[in-house]
C-alpha atoms as a PDB file:
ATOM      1  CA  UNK A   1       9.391   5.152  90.502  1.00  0.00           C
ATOM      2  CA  UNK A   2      12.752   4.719  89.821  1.00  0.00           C
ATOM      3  CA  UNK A   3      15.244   5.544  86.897  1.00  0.00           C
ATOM      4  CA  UNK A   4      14.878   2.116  85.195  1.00  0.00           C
ATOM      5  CA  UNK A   5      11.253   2.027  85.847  1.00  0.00           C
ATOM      6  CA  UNK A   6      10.714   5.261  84.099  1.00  0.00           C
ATOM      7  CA  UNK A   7      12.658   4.404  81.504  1.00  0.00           C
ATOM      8  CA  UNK A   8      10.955   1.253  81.010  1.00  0.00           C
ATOM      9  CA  UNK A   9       7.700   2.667  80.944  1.00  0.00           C
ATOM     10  CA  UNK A  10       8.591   5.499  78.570  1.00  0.00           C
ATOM     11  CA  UNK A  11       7.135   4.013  75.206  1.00  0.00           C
ATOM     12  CA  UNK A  12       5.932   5.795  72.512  1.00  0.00           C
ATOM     13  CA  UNK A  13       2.109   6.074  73.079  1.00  0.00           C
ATOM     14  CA  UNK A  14      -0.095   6.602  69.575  1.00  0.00           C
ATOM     15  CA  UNK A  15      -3.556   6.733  71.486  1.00  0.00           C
ATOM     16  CA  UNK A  16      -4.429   8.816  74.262  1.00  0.00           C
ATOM     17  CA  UNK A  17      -7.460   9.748  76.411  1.00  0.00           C
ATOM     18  CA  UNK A  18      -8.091  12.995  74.080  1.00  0.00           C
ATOM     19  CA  UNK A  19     -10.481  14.213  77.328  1.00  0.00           C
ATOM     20  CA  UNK A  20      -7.780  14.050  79.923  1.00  0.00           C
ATOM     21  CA  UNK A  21      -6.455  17.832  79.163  1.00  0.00           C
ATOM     22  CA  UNK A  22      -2.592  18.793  80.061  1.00  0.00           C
ATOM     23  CA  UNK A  23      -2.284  22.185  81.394  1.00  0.00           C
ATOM     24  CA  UNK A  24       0.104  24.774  79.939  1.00  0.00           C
ATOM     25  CA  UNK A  25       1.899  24.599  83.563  1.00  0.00           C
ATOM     26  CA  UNK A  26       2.637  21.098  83.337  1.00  0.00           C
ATOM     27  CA  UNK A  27       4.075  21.315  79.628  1.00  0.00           C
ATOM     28  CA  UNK A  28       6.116  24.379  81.255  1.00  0.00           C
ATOM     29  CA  UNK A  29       6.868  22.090  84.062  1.00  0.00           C
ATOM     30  CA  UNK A  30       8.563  19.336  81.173  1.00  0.00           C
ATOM     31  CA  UNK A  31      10.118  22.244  79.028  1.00  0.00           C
ATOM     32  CA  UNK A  32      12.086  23.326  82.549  1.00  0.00           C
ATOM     33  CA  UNK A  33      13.428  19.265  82.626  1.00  0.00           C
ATOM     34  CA  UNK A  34      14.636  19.874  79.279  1.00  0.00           C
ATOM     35  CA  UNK A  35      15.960  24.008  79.982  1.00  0.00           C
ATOM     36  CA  UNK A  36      18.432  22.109  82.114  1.00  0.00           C
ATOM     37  CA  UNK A  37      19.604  18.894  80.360  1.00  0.00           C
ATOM     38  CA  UNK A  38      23.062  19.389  79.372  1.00  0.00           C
ATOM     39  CA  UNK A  39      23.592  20.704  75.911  1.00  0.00           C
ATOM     40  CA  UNK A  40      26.368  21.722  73.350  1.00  0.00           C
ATOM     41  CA  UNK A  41      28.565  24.152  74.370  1.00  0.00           C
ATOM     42  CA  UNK A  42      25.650  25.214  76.923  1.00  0.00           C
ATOM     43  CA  UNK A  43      24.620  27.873  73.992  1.00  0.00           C
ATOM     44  CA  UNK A  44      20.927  26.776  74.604  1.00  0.00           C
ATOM     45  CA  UNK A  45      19.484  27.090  71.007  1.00  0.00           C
ATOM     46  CA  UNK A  46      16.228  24.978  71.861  1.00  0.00           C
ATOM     47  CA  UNK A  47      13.307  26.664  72.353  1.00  0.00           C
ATOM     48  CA  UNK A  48       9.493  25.209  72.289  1.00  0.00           C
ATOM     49  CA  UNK A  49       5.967  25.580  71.191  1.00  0.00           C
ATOM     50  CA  UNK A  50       3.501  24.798  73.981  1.00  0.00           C
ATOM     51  CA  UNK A  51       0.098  23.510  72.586  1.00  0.00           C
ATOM     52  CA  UNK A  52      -2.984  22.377  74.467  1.00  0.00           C
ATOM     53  CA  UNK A  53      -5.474  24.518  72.676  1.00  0.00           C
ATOM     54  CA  UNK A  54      -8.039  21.810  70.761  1.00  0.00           C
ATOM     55  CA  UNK A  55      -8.212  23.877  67.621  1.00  0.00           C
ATOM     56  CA  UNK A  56      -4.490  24.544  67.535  1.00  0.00           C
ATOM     57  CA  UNK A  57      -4.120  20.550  68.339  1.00  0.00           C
ATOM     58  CA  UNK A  58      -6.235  20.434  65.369  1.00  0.00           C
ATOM     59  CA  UNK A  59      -3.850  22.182  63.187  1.00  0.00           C
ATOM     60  CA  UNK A  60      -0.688  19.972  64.660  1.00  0.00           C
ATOM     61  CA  UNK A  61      -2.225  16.970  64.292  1.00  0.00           C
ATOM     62  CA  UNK A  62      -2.952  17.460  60.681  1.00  0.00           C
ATOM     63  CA  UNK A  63       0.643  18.198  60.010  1.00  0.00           C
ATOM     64  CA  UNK A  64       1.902  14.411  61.338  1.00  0.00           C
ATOM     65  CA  UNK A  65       2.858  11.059  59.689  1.00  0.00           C
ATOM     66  CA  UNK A  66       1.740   8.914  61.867  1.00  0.00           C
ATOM     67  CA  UNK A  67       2.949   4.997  62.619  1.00  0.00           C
ATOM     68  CA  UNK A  68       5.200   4.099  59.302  1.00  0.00           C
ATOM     69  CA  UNK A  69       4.919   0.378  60.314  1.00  0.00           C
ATOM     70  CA  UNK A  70       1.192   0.520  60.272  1.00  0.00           C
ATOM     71  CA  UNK A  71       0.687   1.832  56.734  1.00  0.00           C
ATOM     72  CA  UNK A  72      -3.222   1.070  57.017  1.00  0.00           C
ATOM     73  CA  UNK A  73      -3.445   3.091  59.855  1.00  0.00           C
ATOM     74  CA  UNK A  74      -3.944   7.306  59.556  1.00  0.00           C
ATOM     75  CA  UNK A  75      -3.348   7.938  63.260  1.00  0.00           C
ATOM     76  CA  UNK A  76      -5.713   7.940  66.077  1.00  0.00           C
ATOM     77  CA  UNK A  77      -9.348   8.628  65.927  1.00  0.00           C
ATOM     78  CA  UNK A  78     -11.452  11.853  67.482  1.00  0.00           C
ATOM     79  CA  UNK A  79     -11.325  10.978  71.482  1.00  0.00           C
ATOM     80  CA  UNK A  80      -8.428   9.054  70.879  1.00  0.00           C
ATOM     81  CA  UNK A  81      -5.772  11.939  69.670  1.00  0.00           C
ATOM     82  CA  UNK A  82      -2.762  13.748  71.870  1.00  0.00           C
ATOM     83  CA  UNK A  83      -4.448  16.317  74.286  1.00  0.00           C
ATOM     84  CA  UNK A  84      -0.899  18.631  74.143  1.00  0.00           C
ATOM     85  CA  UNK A  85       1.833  19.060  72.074  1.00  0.00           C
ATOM     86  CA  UNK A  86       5.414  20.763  72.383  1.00  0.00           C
ATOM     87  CA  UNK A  87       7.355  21.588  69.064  1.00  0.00           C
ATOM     88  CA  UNK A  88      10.523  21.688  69.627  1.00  0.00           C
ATOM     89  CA  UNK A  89      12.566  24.724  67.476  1.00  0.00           C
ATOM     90  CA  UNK A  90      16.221  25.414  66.913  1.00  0.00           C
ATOM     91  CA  UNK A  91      16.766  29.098  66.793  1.00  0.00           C
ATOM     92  CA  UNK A  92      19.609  28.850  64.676  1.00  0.00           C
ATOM     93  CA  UNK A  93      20.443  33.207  65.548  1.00  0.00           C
ATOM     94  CA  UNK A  94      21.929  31.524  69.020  1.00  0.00           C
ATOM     95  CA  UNK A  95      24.222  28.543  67.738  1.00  0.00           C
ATOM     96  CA  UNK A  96      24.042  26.102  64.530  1.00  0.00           C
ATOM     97  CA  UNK A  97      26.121  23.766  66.462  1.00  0.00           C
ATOM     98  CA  UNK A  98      23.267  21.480  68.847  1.00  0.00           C
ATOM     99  CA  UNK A  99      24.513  17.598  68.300  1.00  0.00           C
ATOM    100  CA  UNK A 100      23.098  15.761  70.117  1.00  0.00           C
ATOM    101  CA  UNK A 101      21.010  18.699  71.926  1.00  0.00           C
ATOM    102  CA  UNK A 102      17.427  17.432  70.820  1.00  0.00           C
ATOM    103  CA  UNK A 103      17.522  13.714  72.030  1.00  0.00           C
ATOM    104  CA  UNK A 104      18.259  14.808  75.273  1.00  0.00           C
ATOM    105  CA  UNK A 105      15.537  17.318  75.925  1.00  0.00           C
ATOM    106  CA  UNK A 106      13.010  15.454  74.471  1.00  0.00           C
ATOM    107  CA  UNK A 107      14.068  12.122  76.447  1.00  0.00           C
ATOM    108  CA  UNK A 108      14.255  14.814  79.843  1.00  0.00           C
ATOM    109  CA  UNK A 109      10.834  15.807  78.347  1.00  0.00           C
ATOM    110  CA  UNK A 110       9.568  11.880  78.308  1.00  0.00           C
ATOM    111  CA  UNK A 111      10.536  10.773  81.278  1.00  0.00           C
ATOM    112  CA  UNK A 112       9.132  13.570  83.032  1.00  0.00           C
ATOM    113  CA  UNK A 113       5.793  13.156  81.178  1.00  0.00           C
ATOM    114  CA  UNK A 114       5.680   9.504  82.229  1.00  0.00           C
ATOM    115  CA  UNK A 115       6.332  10.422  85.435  1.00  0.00           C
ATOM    116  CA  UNK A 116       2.958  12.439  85.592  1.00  0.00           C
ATOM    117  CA  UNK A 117       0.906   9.638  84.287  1.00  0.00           C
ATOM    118  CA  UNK A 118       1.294  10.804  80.612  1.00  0.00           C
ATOM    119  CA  UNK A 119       3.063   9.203  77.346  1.00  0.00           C
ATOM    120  CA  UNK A 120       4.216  10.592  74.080  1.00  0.00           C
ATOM    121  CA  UNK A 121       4.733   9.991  70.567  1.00  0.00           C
ATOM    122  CA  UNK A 122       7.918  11.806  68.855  1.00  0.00           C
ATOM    123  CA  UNK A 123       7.353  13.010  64.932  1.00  0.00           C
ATOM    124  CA  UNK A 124      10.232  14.062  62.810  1.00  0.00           C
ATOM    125  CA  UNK A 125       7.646  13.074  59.928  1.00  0.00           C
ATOM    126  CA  UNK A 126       6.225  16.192  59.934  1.00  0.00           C
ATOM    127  CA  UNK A 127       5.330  18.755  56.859  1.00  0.00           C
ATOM    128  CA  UNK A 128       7.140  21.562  58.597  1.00  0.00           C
ATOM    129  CA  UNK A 129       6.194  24.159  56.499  1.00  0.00           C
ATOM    130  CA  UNK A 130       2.072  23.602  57.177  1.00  0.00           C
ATOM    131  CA  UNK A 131       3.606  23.524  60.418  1.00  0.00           C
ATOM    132  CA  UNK A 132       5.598  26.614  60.601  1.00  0.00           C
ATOM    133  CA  UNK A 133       2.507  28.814  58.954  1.00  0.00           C
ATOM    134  CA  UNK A 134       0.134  27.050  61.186  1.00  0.00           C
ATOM    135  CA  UNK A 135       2.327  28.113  64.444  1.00  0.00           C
ATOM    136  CA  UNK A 136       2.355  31.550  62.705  1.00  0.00           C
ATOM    137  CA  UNK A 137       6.767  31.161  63.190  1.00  0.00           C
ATOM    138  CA  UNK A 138       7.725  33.540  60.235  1.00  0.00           C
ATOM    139  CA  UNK A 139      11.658  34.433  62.155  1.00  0.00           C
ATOM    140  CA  UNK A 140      13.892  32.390  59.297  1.00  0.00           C
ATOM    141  CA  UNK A 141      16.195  31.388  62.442  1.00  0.00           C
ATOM    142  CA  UNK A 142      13.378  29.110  64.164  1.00  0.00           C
ATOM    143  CA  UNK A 143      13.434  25.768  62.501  1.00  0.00           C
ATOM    144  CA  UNK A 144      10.870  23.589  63.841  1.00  0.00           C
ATOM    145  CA  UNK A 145      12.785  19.565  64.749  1.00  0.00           C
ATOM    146  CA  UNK A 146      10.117  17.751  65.666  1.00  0.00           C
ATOM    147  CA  UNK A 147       6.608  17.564  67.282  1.00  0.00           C
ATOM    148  CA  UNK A 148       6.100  15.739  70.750  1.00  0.00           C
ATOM    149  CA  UNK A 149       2.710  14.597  70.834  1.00  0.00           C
ATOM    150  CA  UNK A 150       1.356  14.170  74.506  1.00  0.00           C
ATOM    151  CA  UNK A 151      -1.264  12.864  76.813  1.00  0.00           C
ATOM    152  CA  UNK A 152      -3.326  10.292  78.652  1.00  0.00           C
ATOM    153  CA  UNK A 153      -2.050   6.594  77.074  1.00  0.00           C
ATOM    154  CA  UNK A 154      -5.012   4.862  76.756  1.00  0.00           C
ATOM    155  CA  UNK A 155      -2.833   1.377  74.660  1.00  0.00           C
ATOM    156  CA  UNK A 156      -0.836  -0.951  75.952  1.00  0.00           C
ATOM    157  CA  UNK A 157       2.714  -1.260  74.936  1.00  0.00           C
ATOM    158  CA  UNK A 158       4.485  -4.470  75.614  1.00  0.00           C
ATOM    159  CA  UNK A 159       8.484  -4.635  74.946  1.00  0.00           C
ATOM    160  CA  UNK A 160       8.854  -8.272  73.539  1.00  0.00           C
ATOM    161  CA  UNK A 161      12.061 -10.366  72.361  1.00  0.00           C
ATOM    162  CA  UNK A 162      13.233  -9.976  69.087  1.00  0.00           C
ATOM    163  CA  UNK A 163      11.081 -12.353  66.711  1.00  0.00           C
ATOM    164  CA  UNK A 164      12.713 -15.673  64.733  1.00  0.00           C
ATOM    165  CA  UNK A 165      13.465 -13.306  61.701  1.00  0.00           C
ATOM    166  CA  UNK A 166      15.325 -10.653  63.624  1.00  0.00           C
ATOM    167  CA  UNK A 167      12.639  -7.727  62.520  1.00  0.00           C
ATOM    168  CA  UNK A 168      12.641  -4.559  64.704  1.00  0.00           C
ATOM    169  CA  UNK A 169       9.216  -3.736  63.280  1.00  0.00           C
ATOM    170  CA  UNK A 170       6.581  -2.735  65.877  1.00  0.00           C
ATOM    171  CA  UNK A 171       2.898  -4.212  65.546  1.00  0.00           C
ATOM    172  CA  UNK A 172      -0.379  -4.460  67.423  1.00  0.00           C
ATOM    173  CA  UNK A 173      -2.409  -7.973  68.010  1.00  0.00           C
ATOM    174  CA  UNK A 174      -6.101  -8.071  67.326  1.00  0.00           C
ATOM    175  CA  UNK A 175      -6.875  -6.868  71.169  1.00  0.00           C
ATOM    176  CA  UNK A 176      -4.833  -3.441  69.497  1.00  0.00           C
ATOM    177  CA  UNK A 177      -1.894  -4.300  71.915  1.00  0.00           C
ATOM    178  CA  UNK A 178       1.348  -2.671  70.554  1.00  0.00           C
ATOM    179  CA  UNK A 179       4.326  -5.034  70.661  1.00  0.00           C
ATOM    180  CA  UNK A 180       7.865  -3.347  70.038  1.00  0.00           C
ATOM    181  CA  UNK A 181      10.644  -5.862  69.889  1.00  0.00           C
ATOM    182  CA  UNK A 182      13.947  -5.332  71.649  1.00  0.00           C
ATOM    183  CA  UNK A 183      17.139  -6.573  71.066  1.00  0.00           C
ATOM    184  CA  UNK A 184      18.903  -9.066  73.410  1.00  0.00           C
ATOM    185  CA  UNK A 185      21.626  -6.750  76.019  1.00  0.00           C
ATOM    186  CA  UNK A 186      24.430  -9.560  74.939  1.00  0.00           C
ATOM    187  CA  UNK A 187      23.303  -8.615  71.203  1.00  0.00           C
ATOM    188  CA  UNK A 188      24.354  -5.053  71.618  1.00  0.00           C
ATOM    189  CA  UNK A 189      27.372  -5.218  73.479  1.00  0.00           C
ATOM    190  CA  UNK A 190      30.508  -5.657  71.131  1.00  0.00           C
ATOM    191  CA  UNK A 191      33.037  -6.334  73.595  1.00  0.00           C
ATOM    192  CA  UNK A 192      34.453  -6.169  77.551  1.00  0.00           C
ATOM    193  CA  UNK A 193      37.481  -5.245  78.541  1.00  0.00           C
END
């Protein structure tokens, strides 16, 4: 598979084949895509939480907002929940400066998830503190980011055109098929020199 195709293909997945397990090595495998994206000033102040433990999962999982555009909807049922998750954790004792850090490890992350068959949801709607006790993380320095939900998508995501009323709002169809609407290319460029 290719760049584009990767990219493509990289949607955020909200239910998963809870029985297909991700080991720790493969979630080691992703976290070494992301140990070598570039970063700020190279200071490296990303460091992650690897869970594929079901009771820990548990304790994750309770901690997430899931789907804002689907207010009627809690998150995915038992069977249907992430298998894995990494937490992603600026220890701020390294650098406080990390821009733009996050957004590429996690997209490094992604695409190298898709690329073994798997999808993932990102959370920065996350009570952090539940979080922070649950993960047992007492060191004042680690601030938890965000939670990257993982495993086997079992939906279908379909990119679609923008509708009539120019809403960017995701929904699903009564067959549960997730539609996310895209801007045009020509809509997003501003100009050519």
């Amino acid at each position: 598979m290719n760049l584009k195709e990767l990219i493509y293909r990289n949607r955020t997945i909200r239910r998963f084949d809870q029985s297909v397990r991700i080991s720790h090595q493969e979630l080691e495998d992703l976290v070494d895509l992301a140990r070598v994206t570039s970063n700020a000033g190279n200071n490296q102040a990303l460091k992650y939480v690897l869970v594929t433990d079901p009771a820990m999962c548990q304790v994750v999982f309770d901690t997430l907002k899931w789907a804002a555009a689907l207010p009627d909807w809690d998150g995915p049922e038992e069977g249907e929940r992430p298998s894995a998750y990494i937490i992603a954790i600026h220890d701020e004792s390294i650098s406080k400066n990390i821009l733009w850090d996050l957004g590429l490890a996690i997209q490094s992350i992604t695409l190298g998830a898709v690329d073994k068959g798997y999808g993932g949801c990102q959370f920065g709607s996350v009570n952090f503190p539940a979080l922070k006790a649950g993960l047992g993380i007492t060191d004042e320095a680690h601030k938890p980011l965000m939670v990257l939900a993982l495993g086997k998508p079992i939906e279908q995501v379909e990119l679609t055109d923008l509708p009539a009323n120019a809403q960017t709002t995701y929904w699903r169809d009564d067959d549960q098929v997730h539609y996310v609407p895209k801007r045009q290319l020509s809509d997003i460029i501003l100009k050519r020199f």
